[in-house]
PDB file of N, CA and C in Angstrom:
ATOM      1  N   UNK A   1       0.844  -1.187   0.000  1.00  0.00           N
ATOM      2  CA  UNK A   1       0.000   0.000   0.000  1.00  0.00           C
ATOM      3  C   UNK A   1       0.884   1.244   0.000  1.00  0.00           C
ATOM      4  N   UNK A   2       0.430   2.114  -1.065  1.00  0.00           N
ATOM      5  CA  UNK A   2       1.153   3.354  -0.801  1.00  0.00           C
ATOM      6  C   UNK A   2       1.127   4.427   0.289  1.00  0.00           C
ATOM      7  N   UNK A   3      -0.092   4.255   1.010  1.00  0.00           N
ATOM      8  CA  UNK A   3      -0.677   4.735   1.919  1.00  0.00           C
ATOM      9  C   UNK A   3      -0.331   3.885   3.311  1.00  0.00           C
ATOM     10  N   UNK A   4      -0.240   4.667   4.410  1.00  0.00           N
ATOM     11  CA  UNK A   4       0.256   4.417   5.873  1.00  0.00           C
ATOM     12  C   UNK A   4      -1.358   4.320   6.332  1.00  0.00           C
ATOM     13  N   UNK A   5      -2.046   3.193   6.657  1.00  0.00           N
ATOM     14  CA  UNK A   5      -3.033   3.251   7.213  1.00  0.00           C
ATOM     15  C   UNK A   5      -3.348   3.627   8.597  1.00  0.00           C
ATOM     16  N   UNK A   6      -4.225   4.364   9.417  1.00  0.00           N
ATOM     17  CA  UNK A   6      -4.523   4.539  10.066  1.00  0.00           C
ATOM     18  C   UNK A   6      -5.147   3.804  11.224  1.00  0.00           C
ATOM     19  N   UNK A   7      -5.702   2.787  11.232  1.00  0.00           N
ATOM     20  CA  UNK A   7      -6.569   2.019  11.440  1.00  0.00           C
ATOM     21  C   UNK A   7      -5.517   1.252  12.635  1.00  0.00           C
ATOM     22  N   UNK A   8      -6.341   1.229  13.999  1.00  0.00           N
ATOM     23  CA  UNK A   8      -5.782   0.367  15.149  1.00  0.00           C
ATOM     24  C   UNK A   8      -5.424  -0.873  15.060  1.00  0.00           C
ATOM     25  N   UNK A   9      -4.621  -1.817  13.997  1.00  0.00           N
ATOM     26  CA  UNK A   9      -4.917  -2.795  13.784  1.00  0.00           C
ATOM     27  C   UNK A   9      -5.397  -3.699  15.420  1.00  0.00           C
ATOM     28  N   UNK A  10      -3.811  -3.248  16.418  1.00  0.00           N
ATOM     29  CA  UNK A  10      -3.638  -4.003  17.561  1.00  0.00           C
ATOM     30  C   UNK A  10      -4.959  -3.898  18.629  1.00  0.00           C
ATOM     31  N   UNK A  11      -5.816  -2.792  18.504  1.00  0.00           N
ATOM     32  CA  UNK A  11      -6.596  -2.496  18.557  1.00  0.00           C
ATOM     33  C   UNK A  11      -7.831  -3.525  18.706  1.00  0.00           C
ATOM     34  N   UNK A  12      -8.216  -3.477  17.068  1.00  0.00           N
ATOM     35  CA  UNK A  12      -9.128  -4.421  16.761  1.00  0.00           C
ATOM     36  C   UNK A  12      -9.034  -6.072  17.095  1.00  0.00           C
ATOM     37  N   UNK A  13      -7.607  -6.192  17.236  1.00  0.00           N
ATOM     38  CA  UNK A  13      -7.016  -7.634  17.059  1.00  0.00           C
ATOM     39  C   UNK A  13      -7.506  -8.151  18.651  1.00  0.00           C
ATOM     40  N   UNK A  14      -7.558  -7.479  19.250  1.00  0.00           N
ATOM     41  CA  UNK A  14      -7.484  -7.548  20.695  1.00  0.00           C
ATOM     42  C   UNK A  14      -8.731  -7.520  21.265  1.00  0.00           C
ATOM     43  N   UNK A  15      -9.806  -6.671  20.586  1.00  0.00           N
ATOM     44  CA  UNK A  15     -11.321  -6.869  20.696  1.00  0.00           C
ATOM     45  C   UNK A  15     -11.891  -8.231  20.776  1.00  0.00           C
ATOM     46  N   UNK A  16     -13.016  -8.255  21.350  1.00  0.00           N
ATOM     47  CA  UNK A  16     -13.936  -9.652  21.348  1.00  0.00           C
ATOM     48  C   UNK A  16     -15.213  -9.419  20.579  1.00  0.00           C
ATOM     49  N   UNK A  17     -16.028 -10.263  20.303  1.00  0.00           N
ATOM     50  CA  UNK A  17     -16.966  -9.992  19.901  1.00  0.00           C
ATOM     51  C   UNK A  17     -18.333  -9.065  20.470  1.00  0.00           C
ATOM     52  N   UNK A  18     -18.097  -9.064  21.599  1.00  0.00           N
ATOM     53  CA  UNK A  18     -18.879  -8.529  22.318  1.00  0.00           C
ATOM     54  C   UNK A  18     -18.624  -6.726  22.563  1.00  0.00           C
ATOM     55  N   UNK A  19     -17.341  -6.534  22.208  1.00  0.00           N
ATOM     56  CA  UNK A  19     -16.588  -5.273  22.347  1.00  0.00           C
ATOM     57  C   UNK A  19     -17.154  -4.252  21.215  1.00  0.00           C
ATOM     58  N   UNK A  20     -17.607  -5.146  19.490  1.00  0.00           N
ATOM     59  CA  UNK A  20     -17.777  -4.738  18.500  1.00  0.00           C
ATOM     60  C   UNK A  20     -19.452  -4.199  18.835  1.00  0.00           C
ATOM     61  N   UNK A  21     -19.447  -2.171  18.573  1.00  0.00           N
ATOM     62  CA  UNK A  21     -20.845  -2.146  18.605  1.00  0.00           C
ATOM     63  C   UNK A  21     -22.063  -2.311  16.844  1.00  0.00           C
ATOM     64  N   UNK A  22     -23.031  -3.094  17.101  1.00  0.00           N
ATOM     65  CA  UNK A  22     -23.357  -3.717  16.176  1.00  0.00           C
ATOM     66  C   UNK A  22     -24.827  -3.167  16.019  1.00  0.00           C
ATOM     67  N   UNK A  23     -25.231  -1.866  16.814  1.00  0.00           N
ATOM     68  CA  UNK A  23     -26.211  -1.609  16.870  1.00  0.00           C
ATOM     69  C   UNK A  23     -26.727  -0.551  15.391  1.00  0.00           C
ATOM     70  N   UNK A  24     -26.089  -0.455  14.948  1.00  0.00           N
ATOM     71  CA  UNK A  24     -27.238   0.338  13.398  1.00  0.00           C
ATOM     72  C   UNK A  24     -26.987  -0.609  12.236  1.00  0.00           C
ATOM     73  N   UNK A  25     -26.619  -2.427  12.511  1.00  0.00           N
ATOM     74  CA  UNK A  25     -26.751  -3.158  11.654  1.00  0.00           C
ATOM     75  C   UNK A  25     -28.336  -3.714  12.370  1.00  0.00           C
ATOM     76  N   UNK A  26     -29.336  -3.988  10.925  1.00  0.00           N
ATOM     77  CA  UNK A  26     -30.290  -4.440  11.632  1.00  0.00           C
ATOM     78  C   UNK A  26     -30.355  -6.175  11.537  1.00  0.00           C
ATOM     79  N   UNK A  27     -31.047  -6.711  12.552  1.00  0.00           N
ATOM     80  CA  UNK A  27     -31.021  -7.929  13.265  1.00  0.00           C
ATOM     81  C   UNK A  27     -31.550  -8.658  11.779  1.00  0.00           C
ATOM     82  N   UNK A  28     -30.901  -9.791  11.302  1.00  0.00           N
ATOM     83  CA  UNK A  28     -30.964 -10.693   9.723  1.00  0.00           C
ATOM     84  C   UNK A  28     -32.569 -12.109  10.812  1.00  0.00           C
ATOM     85  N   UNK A  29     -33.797 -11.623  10.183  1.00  0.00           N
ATOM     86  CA  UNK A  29     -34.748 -12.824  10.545  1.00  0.00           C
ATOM     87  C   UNK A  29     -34.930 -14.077   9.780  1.00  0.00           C
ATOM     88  N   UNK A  30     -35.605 -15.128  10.011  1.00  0.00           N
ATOM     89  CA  UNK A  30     -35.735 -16.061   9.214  1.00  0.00           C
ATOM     90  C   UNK A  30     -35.978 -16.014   8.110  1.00  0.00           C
ATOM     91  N   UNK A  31     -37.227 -14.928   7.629  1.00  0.00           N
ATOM     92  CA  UNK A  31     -37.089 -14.832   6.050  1.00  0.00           C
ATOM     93  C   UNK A  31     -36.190 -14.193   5.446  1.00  0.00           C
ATOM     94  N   UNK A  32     -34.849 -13.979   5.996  1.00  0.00           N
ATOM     95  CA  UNK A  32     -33.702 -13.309   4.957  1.00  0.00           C
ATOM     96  C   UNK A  32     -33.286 -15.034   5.036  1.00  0.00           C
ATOM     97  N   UNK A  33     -32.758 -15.706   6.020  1.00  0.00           N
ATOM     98  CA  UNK A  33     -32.126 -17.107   5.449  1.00  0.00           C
ATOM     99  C   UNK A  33     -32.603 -18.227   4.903  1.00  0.00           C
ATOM    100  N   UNK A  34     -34.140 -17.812   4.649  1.00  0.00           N
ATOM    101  CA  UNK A  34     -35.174 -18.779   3.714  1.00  0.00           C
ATOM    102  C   UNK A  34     -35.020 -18.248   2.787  1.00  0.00           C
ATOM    103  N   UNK A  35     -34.609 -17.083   2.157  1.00  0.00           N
ATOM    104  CA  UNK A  35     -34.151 -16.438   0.714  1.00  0.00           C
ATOM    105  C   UNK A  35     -32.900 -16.114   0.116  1.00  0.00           C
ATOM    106  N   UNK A  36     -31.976 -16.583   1.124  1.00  0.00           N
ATOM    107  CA  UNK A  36     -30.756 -16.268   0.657  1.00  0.00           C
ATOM    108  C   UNK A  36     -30.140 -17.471   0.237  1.00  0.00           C
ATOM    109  N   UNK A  37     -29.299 -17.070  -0.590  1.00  0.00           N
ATOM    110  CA  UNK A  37     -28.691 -17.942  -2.184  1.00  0.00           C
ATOM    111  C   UNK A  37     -26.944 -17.717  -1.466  1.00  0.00           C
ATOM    112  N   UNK A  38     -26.757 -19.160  -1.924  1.00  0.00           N
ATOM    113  CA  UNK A  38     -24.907 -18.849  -1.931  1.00  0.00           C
ATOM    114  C   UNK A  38     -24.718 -18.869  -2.767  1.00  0.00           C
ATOM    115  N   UNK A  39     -23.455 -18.182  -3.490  1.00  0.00           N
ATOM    116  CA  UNK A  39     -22.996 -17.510  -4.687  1.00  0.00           C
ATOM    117  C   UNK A  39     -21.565 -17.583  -3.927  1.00  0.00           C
ATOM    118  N   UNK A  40     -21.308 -18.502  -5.132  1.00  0.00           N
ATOM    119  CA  UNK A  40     -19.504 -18.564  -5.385  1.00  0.00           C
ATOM    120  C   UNK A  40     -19.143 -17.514  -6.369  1.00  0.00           C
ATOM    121  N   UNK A  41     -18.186 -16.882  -5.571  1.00  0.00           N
ATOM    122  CA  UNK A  41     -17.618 -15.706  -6.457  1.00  0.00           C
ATOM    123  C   UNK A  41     -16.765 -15.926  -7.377  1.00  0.00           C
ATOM    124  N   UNK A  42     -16.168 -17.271  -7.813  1.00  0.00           N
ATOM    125  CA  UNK A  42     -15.002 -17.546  -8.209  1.00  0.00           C
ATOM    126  C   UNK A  42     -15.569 -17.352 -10.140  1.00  0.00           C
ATOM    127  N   UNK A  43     -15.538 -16.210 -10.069  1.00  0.00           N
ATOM    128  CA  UNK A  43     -16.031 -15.569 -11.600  1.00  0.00           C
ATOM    129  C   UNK A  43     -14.965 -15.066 -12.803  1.00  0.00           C
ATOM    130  N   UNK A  44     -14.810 -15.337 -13.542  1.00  0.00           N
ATOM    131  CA  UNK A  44     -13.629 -15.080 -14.666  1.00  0.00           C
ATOM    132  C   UNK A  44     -14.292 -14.548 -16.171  1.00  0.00           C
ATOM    133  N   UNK A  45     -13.620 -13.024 -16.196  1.00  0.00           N
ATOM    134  CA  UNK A  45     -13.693 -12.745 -17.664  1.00  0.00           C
ATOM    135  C   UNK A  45     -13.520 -12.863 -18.346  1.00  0.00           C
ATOM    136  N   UNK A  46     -14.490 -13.323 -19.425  1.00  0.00           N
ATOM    137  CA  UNK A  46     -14.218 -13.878 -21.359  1.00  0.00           C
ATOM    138  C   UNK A  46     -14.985 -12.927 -22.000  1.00  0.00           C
ATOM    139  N   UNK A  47     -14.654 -13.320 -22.882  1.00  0.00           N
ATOM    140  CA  UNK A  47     -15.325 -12.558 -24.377  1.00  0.00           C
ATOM    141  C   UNK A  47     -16.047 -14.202 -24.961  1.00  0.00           C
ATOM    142  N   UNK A  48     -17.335 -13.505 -25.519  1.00  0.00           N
ATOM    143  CA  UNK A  48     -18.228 -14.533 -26.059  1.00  0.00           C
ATOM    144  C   UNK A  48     -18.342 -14.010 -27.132  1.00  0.00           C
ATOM    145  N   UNK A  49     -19.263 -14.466 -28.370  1.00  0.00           N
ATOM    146  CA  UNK A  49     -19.919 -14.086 -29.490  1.00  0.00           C
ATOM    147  C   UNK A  49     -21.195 -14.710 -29.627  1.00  0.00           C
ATOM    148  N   UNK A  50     -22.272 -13.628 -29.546  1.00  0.00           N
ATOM    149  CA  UNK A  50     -23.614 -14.037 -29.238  1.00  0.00           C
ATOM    150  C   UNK A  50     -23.990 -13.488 -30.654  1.00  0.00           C
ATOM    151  N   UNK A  51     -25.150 -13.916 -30.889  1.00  0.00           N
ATOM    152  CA  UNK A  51     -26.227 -13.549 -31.987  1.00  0.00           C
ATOM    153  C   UNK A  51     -26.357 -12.065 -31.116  1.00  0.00           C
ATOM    154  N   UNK A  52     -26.554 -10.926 -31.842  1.00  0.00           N
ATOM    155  CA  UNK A  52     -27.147  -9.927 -31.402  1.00  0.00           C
ATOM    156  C   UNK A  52     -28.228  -9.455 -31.055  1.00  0.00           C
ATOM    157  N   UNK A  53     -29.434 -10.503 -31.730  1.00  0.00           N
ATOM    158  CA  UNK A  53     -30.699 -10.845 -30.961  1.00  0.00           C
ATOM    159  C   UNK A  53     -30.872 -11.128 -29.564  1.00  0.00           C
ATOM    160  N   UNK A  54     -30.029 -12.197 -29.735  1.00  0.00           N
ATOM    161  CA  UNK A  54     -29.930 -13.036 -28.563  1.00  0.00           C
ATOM    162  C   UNK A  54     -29.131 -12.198 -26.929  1.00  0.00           C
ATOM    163  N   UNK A  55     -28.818 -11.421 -27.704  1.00  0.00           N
ATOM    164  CA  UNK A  55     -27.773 -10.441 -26.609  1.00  0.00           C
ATOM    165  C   UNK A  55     -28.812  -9.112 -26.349  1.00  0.00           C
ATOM    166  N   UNK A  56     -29.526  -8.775 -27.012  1.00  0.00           N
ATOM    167  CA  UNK A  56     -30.485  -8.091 -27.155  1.00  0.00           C
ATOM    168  C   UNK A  56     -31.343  -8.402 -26.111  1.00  0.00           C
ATOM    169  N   UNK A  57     -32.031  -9.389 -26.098  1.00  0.00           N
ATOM    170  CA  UNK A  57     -33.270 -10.194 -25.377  1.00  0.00           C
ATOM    171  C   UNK A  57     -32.765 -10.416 -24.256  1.00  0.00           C
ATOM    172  N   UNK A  58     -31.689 -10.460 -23.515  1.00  0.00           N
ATOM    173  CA  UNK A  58     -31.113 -10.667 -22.401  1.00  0.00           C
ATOM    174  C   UNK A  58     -31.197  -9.232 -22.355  1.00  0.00           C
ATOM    175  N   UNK A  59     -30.936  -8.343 -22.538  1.00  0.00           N
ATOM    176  CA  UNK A  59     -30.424  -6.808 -21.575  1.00  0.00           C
ATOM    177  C   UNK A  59     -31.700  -6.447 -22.197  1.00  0.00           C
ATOM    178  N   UNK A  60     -32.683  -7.316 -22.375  1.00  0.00           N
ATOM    179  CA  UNK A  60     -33.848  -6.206 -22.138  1.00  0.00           C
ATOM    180  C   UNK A  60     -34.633  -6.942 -21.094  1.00  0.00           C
ATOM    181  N   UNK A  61     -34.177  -8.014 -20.592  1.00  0.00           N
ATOM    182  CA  UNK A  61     -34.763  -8.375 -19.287  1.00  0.00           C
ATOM    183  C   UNK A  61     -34.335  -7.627 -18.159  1.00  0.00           C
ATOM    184  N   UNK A  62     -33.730  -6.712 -18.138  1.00  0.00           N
ATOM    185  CA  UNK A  62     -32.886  -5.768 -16.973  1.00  0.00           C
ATOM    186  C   UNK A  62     -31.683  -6.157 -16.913  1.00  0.00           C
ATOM    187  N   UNK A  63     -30.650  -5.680 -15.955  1.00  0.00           N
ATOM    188  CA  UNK A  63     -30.057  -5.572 -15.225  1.00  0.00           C
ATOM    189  C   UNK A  63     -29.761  -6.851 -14.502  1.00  0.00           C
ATOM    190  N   UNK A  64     -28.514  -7.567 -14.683  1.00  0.00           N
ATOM    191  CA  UNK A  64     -28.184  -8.440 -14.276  1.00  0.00           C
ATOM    192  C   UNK A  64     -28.283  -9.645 -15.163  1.00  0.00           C
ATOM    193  N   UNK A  65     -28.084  -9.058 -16.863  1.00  0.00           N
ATOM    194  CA  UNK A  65     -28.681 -10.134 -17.924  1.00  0.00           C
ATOM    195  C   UNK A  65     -27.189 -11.327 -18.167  1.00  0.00           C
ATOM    196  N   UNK A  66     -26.237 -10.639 -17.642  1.00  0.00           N
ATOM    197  CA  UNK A  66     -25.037 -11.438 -17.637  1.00  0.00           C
ATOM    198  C   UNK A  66     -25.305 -12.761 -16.711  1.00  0.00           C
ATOM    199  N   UNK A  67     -25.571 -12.168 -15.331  1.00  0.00           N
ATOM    200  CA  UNK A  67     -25.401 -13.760 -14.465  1.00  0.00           C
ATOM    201  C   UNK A  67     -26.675 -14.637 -14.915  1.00  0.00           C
ATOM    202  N   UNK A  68     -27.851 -14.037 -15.903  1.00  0.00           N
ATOM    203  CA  UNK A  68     -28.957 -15.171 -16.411  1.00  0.00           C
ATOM    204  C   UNK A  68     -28.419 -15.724 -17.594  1.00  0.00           C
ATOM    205  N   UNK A  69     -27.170 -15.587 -18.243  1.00  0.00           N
ATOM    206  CA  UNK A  69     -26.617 -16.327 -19.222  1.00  0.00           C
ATOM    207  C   UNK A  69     -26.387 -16.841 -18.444  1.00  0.00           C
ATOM    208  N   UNK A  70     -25.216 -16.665 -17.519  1.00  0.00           N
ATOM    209  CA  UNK A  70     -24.254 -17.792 -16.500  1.00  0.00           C
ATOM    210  C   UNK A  70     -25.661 -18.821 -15.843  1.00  0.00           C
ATOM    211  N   UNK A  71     -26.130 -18.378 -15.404  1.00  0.00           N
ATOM    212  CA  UNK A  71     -27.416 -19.535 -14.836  1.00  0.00           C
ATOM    213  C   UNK A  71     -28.130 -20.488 -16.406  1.00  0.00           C
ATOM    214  N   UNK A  72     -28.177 -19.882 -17.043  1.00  0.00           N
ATOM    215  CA  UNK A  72     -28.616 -20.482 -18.274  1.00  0.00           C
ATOM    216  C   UNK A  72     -27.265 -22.425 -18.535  1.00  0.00           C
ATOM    217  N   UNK A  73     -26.215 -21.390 -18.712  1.00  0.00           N
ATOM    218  CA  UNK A  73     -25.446 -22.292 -18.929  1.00  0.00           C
ATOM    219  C   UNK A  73     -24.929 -23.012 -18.211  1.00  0.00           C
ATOM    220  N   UNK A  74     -25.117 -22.646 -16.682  1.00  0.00           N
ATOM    221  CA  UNK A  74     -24.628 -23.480 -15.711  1.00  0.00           C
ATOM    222  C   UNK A  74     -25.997 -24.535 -15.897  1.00  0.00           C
ATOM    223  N   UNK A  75     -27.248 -24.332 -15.963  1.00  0.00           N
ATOM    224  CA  UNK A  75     -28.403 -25.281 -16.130  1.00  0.00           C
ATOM    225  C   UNK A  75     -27.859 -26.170 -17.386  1.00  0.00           C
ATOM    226  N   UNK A  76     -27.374 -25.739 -18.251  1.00  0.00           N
ATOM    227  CA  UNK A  76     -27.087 -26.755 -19.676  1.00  0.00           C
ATOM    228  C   UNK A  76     -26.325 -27.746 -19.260  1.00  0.00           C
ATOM    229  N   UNK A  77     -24.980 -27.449 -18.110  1.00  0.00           N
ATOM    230  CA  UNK A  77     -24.118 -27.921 -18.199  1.00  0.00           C
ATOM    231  C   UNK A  77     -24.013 -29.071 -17.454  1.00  0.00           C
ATOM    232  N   UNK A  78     -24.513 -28.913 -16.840  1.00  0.00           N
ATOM    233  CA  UNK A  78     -25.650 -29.540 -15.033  1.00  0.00           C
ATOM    234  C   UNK A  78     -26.167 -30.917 -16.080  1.00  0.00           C
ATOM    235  N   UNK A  79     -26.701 -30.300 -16.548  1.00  0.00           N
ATOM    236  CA  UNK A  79     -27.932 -31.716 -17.379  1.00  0.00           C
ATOM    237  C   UNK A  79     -27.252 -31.907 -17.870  1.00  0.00           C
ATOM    238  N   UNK A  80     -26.062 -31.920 -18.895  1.00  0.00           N
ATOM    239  CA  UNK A  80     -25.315 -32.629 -19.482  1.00  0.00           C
ATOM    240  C   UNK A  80     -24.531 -33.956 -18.676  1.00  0.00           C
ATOM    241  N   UNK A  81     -24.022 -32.868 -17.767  1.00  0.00           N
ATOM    242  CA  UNK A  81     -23.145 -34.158 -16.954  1.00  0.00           C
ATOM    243  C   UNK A  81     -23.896 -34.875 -16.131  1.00  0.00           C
ATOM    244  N   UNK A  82     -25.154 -34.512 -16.185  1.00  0.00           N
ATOM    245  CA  UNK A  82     -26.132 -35.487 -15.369  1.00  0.00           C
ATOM    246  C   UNK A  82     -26.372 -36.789 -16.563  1.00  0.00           C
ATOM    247  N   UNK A  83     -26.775 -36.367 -17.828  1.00  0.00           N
ATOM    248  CA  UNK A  83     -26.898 -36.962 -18.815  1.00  0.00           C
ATOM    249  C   UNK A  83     -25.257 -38.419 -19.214  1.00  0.00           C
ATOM    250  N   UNK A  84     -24.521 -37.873 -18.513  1.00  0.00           N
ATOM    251  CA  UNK A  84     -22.915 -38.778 -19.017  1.00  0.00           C
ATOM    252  C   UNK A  84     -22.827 -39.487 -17.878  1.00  0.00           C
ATOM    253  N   UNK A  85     -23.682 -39.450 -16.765  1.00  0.00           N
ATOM    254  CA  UNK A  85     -22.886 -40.343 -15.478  1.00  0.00           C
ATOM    255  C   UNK A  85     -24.102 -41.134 -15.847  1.00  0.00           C
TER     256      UNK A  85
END
């Protein structure tokens, strides 16, 4: 880092959990962990070549038309190798 951080490390290191104030995070209830999804981040950039239709029809579903390819093809890929065992 080019920068001299500021930050107590020895400080923090030395804290307990109980030390940390946690009060303007709000309390996570059962229906956030009946809706929450794990997502592996382990994501890598390519270049594809799509039909321009087809690239079209995705970014007009909104925002976030990239990870519904990736779900698309992770579903193809799924049934395939379900299909070979």
């Amino acid at each position: 880092m080019s920068k001299v951080s500021k930050t107590d490390w020895k400080r923090l290191e030395a804290m307990g959990d109980e030390d940390i104030d946690t009060s303007d995070i709000a309390e996570l209830g059962e229906d956030f962990f009946q809706r929450a999804e794990l997502r592996a981040p382990a994501k890598q950039t390519v270049t594809i070549r799509l039909d321009s239709d087809v690239l079209e029809w995705f970014k007009e579903q909104g925002q976030g038309y990239q990870t519904r390819i990736n779900q698309l093809l992770r579903v193809y890929m799924e049934t395939k190798q379900q299909k070979s065992n």
